[in-house]
Protein backbone atom coordinates (compact mmCIF):
# COMPACT_ATOMS: atom_id res chain seq x y z
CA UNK A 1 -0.89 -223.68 9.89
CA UNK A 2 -3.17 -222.31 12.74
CA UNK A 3 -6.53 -220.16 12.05
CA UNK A 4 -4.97 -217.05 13.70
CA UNK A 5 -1.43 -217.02 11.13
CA UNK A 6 -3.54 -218.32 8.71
CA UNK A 7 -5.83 -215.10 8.55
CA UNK A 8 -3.02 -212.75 9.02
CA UNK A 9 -1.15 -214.19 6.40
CA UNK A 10 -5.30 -213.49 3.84
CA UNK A 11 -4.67 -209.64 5.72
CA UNK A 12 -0.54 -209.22 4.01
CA UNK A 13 -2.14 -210.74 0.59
CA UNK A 14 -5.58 -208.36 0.65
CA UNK A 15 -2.85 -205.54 1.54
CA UNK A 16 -1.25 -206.45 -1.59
CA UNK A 17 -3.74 -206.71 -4.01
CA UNK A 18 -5.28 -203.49 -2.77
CA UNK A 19 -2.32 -201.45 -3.09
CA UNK A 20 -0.22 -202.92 -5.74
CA UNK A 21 -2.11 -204.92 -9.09
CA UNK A 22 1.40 -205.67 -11.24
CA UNK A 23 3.27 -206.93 -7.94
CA UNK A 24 0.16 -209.12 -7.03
CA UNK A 25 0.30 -210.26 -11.15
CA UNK A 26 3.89 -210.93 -10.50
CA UNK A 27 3.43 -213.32 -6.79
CA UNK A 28 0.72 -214.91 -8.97
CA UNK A 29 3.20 -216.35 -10.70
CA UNK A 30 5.40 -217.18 -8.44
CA UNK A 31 4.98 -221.16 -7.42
CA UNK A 32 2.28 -221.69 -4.41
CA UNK A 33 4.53 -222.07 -1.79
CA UNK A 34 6.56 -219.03 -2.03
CA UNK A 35 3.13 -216.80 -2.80
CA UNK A 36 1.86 -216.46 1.01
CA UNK A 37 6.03 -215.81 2.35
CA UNK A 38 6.10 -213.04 -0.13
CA UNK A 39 2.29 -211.17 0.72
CA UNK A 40 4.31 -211.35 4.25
CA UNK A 41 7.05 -209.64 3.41
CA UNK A 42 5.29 -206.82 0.71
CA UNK A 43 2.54 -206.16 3.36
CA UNK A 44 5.52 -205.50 6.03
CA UNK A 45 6.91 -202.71 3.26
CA UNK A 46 3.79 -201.05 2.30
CA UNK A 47 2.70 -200.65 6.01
CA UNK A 48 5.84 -198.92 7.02
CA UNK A 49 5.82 -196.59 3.56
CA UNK A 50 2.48 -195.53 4.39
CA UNK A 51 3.19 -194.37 7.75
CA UNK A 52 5.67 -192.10 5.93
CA UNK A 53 4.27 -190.87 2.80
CA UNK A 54 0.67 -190.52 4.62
CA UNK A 55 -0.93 -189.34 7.96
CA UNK A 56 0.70 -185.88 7.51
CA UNK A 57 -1.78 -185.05 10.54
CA UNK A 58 -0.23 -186.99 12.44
CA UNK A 59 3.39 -187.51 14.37
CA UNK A 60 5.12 -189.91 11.82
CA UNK A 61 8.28 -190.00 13.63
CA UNK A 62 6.63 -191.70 16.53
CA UNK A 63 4.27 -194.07 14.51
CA UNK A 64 7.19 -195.63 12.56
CA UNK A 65 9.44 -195.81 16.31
CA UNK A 66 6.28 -197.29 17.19
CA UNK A 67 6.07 -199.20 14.43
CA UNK A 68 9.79 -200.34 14.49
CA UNK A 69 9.55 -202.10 18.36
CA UNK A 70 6.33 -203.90 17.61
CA UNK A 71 8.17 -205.71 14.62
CA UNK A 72 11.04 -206.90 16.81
CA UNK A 73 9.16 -207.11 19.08
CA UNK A 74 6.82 -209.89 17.25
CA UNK A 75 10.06 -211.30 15.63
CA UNK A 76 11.09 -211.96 19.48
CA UNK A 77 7.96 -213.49 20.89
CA UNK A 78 6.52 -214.81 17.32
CA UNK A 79 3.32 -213.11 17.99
CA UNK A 80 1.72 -209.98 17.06
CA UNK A 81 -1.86 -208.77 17.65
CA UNK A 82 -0.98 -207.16 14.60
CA UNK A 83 -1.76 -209.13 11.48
CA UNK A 84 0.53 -207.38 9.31
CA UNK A 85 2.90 -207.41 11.62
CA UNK A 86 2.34 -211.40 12.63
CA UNK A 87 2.61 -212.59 9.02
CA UNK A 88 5.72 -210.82 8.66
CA UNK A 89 7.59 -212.12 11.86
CA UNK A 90 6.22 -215.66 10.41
CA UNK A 91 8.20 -215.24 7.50
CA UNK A 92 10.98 -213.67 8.72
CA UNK A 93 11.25 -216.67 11.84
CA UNK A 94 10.32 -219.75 8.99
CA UNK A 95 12.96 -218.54 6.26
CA UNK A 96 15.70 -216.72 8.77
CA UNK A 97 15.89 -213.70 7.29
CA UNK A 98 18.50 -211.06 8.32
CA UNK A 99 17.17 -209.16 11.28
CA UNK A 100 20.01 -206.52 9.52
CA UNK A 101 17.48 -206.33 6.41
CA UNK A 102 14.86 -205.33 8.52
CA UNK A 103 16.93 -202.51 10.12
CA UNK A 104 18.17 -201.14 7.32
CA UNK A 105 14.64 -200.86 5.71
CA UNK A 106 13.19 -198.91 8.69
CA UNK A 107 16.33 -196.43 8.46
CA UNK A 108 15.49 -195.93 5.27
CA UNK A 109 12.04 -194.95 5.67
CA UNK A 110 12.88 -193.10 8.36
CA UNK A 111 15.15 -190.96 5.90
CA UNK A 112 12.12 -189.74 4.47
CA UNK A 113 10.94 -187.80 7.21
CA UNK A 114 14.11 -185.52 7.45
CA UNK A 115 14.49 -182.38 6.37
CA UNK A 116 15.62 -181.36 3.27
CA UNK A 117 15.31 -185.02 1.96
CA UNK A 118 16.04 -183.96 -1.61
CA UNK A 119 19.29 -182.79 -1.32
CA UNK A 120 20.85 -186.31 -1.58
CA UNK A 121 24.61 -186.63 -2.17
CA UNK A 122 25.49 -190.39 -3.68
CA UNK A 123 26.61 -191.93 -0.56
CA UNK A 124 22.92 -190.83 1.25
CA UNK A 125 21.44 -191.65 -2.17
CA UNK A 126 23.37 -195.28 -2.53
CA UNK A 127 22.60 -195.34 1.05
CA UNK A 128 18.66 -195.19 0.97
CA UNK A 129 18.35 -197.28 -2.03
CA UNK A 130 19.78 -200.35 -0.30
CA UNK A 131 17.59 -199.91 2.69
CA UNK A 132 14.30 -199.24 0.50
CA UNK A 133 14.81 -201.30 -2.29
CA UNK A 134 17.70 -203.68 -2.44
CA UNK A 135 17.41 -205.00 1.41
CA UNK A 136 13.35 -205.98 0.21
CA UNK A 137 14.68 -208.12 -2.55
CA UNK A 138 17.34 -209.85 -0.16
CA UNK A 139 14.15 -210.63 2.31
CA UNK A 140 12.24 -212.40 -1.22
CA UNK A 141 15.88 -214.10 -2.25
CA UNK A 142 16.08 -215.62 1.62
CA UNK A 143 12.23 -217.01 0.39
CA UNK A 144 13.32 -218.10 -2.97
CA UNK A 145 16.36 -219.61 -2.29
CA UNK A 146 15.09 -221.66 1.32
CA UNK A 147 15.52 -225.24 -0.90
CA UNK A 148 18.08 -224.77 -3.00
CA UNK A 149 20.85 -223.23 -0.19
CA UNK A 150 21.91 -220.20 -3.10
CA UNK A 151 21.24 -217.43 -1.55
CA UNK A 152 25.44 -216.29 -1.36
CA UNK A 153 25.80 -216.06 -5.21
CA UNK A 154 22.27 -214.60 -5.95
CA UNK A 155 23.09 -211.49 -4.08
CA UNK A 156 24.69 -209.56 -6.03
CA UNK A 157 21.63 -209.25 -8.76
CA UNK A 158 19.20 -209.43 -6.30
CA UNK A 159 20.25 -205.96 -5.30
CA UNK A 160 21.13 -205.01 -9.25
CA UNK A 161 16.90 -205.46 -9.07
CA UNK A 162 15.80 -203.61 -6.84
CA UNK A 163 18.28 -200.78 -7.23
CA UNK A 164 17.00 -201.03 -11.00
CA UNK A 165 13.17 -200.92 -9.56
CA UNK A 166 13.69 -197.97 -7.11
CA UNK A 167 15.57 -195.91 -9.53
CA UNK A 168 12.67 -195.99 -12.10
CA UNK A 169 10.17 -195.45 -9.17
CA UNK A 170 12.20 -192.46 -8.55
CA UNK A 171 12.15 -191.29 -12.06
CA UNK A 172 7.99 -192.09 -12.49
CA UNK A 173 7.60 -190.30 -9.28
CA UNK A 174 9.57 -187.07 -9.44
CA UNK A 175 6.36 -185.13 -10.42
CA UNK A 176 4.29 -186.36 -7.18
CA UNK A 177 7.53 -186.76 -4.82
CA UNK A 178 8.44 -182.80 -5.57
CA UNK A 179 4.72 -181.11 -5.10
CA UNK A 180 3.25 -184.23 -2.20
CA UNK A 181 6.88 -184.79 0.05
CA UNK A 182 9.44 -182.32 -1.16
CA UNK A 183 12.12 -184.84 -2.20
CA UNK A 184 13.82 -185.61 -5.04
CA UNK A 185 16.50 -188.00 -4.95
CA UNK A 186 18.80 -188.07 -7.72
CA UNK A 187 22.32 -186.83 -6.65
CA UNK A 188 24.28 -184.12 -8.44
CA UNK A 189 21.23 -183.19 -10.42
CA UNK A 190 19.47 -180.00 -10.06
CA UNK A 191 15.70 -180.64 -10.32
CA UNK A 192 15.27 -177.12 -11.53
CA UNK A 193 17.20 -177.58 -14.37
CA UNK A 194 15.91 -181.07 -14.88
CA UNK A 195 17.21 -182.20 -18.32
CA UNK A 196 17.38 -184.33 -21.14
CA UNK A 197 21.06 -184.82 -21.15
CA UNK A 198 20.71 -185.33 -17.01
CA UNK A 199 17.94 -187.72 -17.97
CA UNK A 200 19.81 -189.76 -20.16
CA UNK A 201 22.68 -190.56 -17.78
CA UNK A 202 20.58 -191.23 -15.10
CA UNK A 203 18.83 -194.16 -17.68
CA UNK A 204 22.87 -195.63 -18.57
CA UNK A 205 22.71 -195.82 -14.97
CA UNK A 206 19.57 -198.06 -14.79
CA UNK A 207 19.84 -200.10 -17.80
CA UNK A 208 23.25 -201.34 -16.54
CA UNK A 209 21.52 -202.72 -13.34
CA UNK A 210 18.63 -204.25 -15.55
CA UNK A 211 21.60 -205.96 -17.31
CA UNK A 212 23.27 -207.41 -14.32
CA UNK A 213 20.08 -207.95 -12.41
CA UNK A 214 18.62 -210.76 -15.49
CA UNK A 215 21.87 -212.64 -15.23
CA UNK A 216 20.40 -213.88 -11.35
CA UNK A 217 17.25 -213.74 -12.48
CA UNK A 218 17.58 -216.87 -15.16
CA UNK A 219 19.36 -218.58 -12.33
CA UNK A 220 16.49 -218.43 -10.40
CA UNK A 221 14.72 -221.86 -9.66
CA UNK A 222 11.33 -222.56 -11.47
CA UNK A 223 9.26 -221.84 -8.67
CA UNK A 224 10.59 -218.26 -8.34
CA UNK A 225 12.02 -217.53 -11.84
CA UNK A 226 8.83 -216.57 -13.64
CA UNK A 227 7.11 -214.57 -11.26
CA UNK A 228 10.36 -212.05 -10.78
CA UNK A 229 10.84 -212.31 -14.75
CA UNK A 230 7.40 -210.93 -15.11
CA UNK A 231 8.36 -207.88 -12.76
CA UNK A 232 11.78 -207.65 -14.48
CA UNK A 233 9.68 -207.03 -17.65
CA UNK A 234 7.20 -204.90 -16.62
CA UNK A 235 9.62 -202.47 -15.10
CA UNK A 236 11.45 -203.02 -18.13
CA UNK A 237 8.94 -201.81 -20.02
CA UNK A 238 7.76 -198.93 -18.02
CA UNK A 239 11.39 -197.96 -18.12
CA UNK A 240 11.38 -197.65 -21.64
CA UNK A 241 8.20 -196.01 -21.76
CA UNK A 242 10.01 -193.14 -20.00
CA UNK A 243 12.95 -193.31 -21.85
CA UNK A 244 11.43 -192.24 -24.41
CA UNK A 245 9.39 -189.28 -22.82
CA UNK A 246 10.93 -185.85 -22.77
CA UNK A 247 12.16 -184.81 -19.24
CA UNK A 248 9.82 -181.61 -19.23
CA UNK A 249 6.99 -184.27 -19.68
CA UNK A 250 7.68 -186.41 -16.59
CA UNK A 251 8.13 -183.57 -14.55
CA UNK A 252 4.22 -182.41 -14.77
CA UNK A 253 2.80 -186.25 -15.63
CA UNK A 254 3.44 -189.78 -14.17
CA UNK A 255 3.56 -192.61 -16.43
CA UNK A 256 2.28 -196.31 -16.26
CA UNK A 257 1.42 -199.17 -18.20
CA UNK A 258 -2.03 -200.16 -18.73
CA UNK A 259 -3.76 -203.29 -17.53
CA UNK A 260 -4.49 -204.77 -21.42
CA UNK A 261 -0.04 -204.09 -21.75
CA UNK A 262 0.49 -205.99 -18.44
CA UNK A 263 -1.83 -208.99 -19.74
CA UNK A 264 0.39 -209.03 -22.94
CA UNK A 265 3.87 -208.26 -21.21
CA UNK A 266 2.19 -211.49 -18.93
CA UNK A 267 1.42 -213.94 -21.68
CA UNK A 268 4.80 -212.91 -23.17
CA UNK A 269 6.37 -213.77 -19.80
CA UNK A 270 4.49 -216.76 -19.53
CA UNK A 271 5.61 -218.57 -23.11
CA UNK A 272 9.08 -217.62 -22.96
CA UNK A 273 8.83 -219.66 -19.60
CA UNK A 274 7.43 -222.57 -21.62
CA UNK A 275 9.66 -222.19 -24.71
CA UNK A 276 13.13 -222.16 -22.21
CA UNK A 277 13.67 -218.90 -23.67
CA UNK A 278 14.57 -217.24 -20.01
């Protein structure tokens, strides 16, 4: 590996730790060679997300255009004076991921700068999760899977997780996503009105994608399985945590889970790996 993609590739795994500590727990885990493939591909994400949740000062809609032709752009020459940017058309070149993926990401985020974002229907609603969350999940599979050739039959709960992890972002979020960006994404719910009962169906909804995502999950190789179990559980448990949270509460307060639960939720992770018990 040369000194220039070997520095870009430190820039996408500062990026992560600095923005994200459980997702940086979870690559820790993940085995050595798939850790600096998947800082590629998280850096990537956060980069465009910040162009559209930040920089209200500026013209968004021409950063992430901007944005958009400098990835292909570096995908097509393998270069990029960007680091970010270089890392990611590394990864995406080495491990032949989908150029589709990539588009349907960037529509996504571009979603988020239209008006009236929060009056999603399900098909816009379907429609953005795949391109936020699920498509992201299909780039680490395509990583994951480069030795053992499964990709085909690990796509189906690859999406089941992210869906899962978006849809609990959504519900942590709704507080800071209504007052900071004026969206709110569940369909056929009105936020004003926001609701136990609307609440509850929303978490059927989730739980049966947590369900079908951990059947791909144990058929994940050992490199790759403990790493994504530890952010199946930790969404798992934040999950729960608002489960049990009246609605009226996590519309005024967003909820986490401290650092001493992710150490336990980690050493939990870690000796179910050991014991076989995944």
């Amino acid at each position: 590996m040369d000194l220039y993609l070997h520095n870009a590739l430190d820039c996408s795994e500062k990026t992560t730790k600095n923005y994200s500590t459980s997702f940086s727990l979870g690559v820790r885990m993940l085995g050595k060679p798939l850790r600096r493939p998947i800082y590629a591909v998280y850096g990537f994400v956060r980069f465009a997300d910040e162009i559209v949740d930040t920089f209200h000062d500026q013209n968004k809609r021409e950063i992430i255009k901007r944005f958009e032709d400098e990835t292909f752009d570096a995908i097509g020459k393998k270069f990029s004076s960007n680091p970010i940017l270089h890392s990611f058309q590394w990864v995406v070149n080495e491990y032949d991921i989908n150029h589709e993926l990539i588009k349907s990401f960037l529509r996504s985020m571009k979603m988020d700068l239209c008006p009236n974002s929060k009056n999603f229907d399900k098909e816009k609603y379907h429609y953005y999760i795949y391109g936020s969350a699920e498509v992201v999940g299909l780039m680490c599979l395509k990583v994951f899977t480069h030795r053992d050739k499964n990709y085909d039959e690990l796509v189906y709960p690859a999406r089941k997780l992210g869906e899962a992890f978006q849809k609990v972002n959504f519900l942590r979020d709704i507080k800071s996503d209504l007052e900071d960006r004026d969206r709110f994404y569940f369909p056929e719910v009105d936020f004003t009105k926001f609701d136990n009962q609307a609440k509850k169906q929303i978490e059927q909804d989730i739980q049966k994608d947590f369900n079908e995502a951990f059947e791909g999950i144990r058929r994940l190789n050992k490199d790759a399985r403990l790493g994504v179990y530890l952010a199946y559980m930790y969404y798992q448990k934040l999950f729960n945590k608002i489960k049990r949270t009246d609605a009226r509460r996590i519309m005024v307060k967003r909820y986490r889970i401290s650092n001493y639960r992710k150490l336990l939720i980690l050493l939990n992770c870690y000796l179910k790996e050991k014991l076989g018990m995944i």
